[in-house]
N, C-alpha and C. Protein backbone atom coordinates (compact mmCIF):
# COMPACT_ATOMS: atom_id res chain seq x y z
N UNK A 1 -22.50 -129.67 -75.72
CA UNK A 1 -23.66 -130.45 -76.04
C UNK A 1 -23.17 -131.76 -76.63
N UNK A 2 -23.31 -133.31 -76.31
CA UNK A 2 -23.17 -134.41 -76.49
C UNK A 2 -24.54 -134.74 -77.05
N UNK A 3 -24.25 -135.44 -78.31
CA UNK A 3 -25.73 -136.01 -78.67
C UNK A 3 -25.34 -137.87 -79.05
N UNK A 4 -26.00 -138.86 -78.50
CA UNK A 4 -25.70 -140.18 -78.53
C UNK A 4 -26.93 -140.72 -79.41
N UNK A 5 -26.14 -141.59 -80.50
CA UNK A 5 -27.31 -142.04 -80.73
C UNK A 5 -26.93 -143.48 -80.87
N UNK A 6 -28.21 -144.42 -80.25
CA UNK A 6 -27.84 -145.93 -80.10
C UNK A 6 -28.75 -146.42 -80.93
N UNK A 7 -28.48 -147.73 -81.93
CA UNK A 7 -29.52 -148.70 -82.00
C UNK A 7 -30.07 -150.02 -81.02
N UNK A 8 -30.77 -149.18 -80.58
CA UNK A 8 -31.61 -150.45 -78.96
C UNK A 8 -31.91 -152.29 -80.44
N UNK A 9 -32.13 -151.77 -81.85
CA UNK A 9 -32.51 -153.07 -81.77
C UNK A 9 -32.50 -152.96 -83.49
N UNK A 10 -32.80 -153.49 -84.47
CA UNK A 10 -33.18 -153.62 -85.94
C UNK A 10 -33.81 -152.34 -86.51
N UNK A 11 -34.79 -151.94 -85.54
CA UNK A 11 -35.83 -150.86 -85.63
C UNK A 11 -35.96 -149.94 -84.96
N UNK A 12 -34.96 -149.51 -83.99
CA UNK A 12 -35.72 -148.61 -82.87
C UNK A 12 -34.01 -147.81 -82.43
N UNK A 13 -34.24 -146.39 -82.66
CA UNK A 13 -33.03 -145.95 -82.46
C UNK A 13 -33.45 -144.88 -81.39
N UNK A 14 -32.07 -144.75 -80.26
CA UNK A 14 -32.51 -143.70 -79.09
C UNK A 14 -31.39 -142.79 -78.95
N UNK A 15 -32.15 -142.06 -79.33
CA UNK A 15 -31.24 -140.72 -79.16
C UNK A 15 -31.34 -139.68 -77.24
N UNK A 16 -30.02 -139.38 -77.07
CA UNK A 16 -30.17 -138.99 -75.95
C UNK A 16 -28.85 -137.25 -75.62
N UNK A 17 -29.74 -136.47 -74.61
CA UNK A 17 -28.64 -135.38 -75.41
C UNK A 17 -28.26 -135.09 -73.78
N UNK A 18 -27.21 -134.52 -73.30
CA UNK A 18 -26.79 -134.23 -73.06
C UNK A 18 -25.88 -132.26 -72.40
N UNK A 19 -26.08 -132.06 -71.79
CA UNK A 19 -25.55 -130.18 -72.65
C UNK A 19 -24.38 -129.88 -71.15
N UNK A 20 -23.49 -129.90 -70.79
CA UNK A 20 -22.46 -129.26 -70.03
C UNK A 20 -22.25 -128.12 -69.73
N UNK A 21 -22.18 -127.40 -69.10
CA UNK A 21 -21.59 -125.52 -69.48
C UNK A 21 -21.82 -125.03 -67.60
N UNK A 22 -20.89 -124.95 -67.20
CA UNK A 22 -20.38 -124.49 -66.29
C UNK A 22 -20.40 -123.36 -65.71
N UNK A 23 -20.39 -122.68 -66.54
CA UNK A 23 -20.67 -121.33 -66.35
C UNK A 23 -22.13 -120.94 -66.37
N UNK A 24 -22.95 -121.66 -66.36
CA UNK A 24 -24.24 -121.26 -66.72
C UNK A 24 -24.78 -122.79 -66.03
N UNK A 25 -24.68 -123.77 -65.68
CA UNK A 25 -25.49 -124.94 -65.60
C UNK A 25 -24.52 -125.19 -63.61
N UNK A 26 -25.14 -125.67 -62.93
CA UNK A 26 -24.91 -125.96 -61.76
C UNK A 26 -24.18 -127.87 -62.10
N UNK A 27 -24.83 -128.24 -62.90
CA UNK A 27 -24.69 -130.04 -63.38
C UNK A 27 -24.96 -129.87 -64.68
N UNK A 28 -24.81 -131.17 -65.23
CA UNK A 28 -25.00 -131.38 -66.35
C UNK A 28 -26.16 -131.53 -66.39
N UNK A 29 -27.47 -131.13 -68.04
CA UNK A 29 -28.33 -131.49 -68.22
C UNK A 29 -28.55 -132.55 -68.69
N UNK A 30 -29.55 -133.04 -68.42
CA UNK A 30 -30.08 -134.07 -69.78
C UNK A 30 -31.35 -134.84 -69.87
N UNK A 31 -31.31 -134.28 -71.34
CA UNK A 31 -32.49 -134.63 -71.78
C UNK A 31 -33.44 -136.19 -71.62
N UNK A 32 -34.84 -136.05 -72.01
CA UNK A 32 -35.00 -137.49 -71.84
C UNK A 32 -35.08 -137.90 -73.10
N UNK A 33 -34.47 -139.28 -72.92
CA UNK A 33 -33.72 -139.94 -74.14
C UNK A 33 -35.37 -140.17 -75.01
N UNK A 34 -34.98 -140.30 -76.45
CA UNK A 34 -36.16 -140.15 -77.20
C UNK A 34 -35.92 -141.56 -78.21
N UNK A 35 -36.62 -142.16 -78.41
CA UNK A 35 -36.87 -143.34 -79.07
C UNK A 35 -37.75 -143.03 -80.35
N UNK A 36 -36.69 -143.63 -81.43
CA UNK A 36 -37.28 -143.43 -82.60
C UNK A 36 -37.83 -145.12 -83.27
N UNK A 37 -38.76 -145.34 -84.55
CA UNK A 37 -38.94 -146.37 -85.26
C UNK A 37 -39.04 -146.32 -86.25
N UNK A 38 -38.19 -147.27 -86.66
CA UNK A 38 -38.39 -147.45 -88.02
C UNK A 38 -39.76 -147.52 -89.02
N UNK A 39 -39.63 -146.59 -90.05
CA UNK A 39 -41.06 -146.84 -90.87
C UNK A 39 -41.44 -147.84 -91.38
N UNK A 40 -42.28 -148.45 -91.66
CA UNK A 40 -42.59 -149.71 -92.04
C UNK A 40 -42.46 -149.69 -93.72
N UNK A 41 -41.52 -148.99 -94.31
CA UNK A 41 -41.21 -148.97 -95.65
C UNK A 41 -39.74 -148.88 -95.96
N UNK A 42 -39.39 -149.85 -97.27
CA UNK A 42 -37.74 -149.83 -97.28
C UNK A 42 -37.09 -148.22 -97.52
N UNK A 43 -37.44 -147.19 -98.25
CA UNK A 43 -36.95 -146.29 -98.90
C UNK A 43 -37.54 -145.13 -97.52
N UNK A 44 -36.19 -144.63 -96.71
CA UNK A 44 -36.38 -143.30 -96.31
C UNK A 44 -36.32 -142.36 -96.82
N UNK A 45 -37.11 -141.51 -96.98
CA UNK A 45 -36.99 -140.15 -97.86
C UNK A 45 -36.44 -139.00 -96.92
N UNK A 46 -35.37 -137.98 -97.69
CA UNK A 46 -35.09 -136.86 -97.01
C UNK A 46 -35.69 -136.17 -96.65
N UNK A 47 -35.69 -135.13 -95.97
CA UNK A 47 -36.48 -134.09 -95.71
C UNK A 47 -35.52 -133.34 -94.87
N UNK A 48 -36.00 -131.58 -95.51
CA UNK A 48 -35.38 -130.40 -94.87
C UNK A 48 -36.46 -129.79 -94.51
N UNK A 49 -36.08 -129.18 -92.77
CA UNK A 49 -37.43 -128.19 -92.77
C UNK A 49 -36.09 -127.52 -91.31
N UNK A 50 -37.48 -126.38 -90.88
CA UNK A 50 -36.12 -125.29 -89.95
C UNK A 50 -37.04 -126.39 -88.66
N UNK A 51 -35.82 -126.19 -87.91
CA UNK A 51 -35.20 -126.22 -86.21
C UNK A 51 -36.93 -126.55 -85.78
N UNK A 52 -37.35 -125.30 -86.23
CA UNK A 52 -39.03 -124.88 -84.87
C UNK A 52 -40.05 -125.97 -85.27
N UNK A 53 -39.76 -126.38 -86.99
CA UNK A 53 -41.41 -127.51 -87.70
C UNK A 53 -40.75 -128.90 -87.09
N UNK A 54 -39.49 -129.37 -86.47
CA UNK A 54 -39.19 -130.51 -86.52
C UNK A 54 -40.45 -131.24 -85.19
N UNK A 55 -40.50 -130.47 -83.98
CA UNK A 55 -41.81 -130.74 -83.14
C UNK A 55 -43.27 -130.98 -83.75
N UNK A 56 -43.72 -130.48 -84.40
CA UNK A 56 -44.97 -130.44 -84.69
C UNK A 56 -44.94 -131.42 -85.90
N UNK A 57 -43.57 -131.89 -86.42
CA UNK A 57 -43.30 -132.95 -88.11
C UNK A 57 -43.41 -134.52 -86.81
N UNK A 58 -42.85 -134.47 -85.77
CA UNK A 58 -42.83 -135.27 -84.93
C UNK A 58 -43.90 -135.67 -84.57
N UNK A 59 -44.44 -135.36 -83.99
CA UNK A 59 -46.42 -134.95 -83.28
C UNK A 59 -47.13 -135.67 -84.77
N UNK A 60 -46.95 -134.95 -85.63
CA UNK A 60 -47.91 -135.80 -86.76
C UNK A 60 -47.34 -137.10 -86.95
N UNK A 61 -46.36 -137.37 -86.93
CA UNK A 61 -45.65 -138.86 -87.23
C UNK A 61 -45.75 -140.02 -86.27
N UNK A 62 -46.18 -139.64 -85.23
CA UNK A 62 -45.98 -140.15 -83.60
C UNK A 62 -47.72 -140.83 -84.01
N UNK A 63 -48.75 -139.73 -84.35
CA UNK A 63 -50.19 -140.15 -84.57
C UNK A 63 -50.24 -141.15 -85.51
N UNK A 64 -49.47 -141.13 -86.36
CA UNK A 64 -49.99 -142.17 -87.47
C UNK A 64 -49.07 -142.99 -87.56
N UNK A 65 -49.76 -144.75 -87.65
CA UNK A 65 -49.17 -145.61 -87.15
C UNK A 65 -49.05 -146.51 -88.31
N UNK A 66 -49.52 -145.39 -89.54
CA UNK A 66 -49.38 -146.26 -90.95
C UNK A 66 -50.36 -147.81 -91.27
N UNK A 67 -51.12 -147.16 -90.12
CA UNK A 67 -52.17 -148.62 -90.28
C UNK A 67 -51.75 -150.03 -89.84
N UNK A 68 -50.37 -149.88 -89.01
CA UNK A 68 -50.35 -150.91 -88.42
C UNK A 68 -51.20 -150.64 -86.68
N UNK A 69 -50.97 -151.67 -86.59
CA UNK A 69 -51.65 -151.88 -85.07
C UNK A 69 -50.49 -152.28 -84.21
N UNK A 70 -50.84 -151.21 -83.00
CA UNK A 70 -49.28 -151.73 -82.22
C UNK A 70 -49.42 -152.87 -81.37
C-alpha cells in the first residue's frame, strides 16, 4: 500500500492511495485521489477517533462550509 500526499496549492492537499499485491490483485489498485482544504482557521486541532467514524467525520465536514460561500 503506497499512500502520496501532495500539496496542489497553499490550501488544498491530495491524497492518493495506491495498494499492489500480486498474489491477490491482477494490477495495481487505485484509489480515487481525494482532495482535502484547508479550514478557514489558523489553529488545527487534533483529533483521534477509530478507522470506521473517519467516513461519516468526513461527510459532516464536506457539508459545512463554515459559512463561507464557495
Amino acid at each position: 500500500m503506497v499512500e502520496r500526499y501532495r500539496f496542489l496549492d497553499a490550501n488544498s492537499l491530495e491524497i492518493s492511495v495506491t495498494a499492489e499485491d500480486p498474489k491477490v490483485l491482477t494490477a495495481p489498485w487505485k484509489a480515487r485521489p481525494t482532495k482535502l482544504v484547508r479550514a478557514p482557521f489558523e489553529h488545527v486541532m487534533e483529533t483521534a477517533c477509530e478507522i470506521d467514524a473517519i467516513p461519516s467525520l468526513m461527510d459532516a465536514a464536506a457539508k459545512d462550509n463554515y459559512g463561507l460561500k464557495k
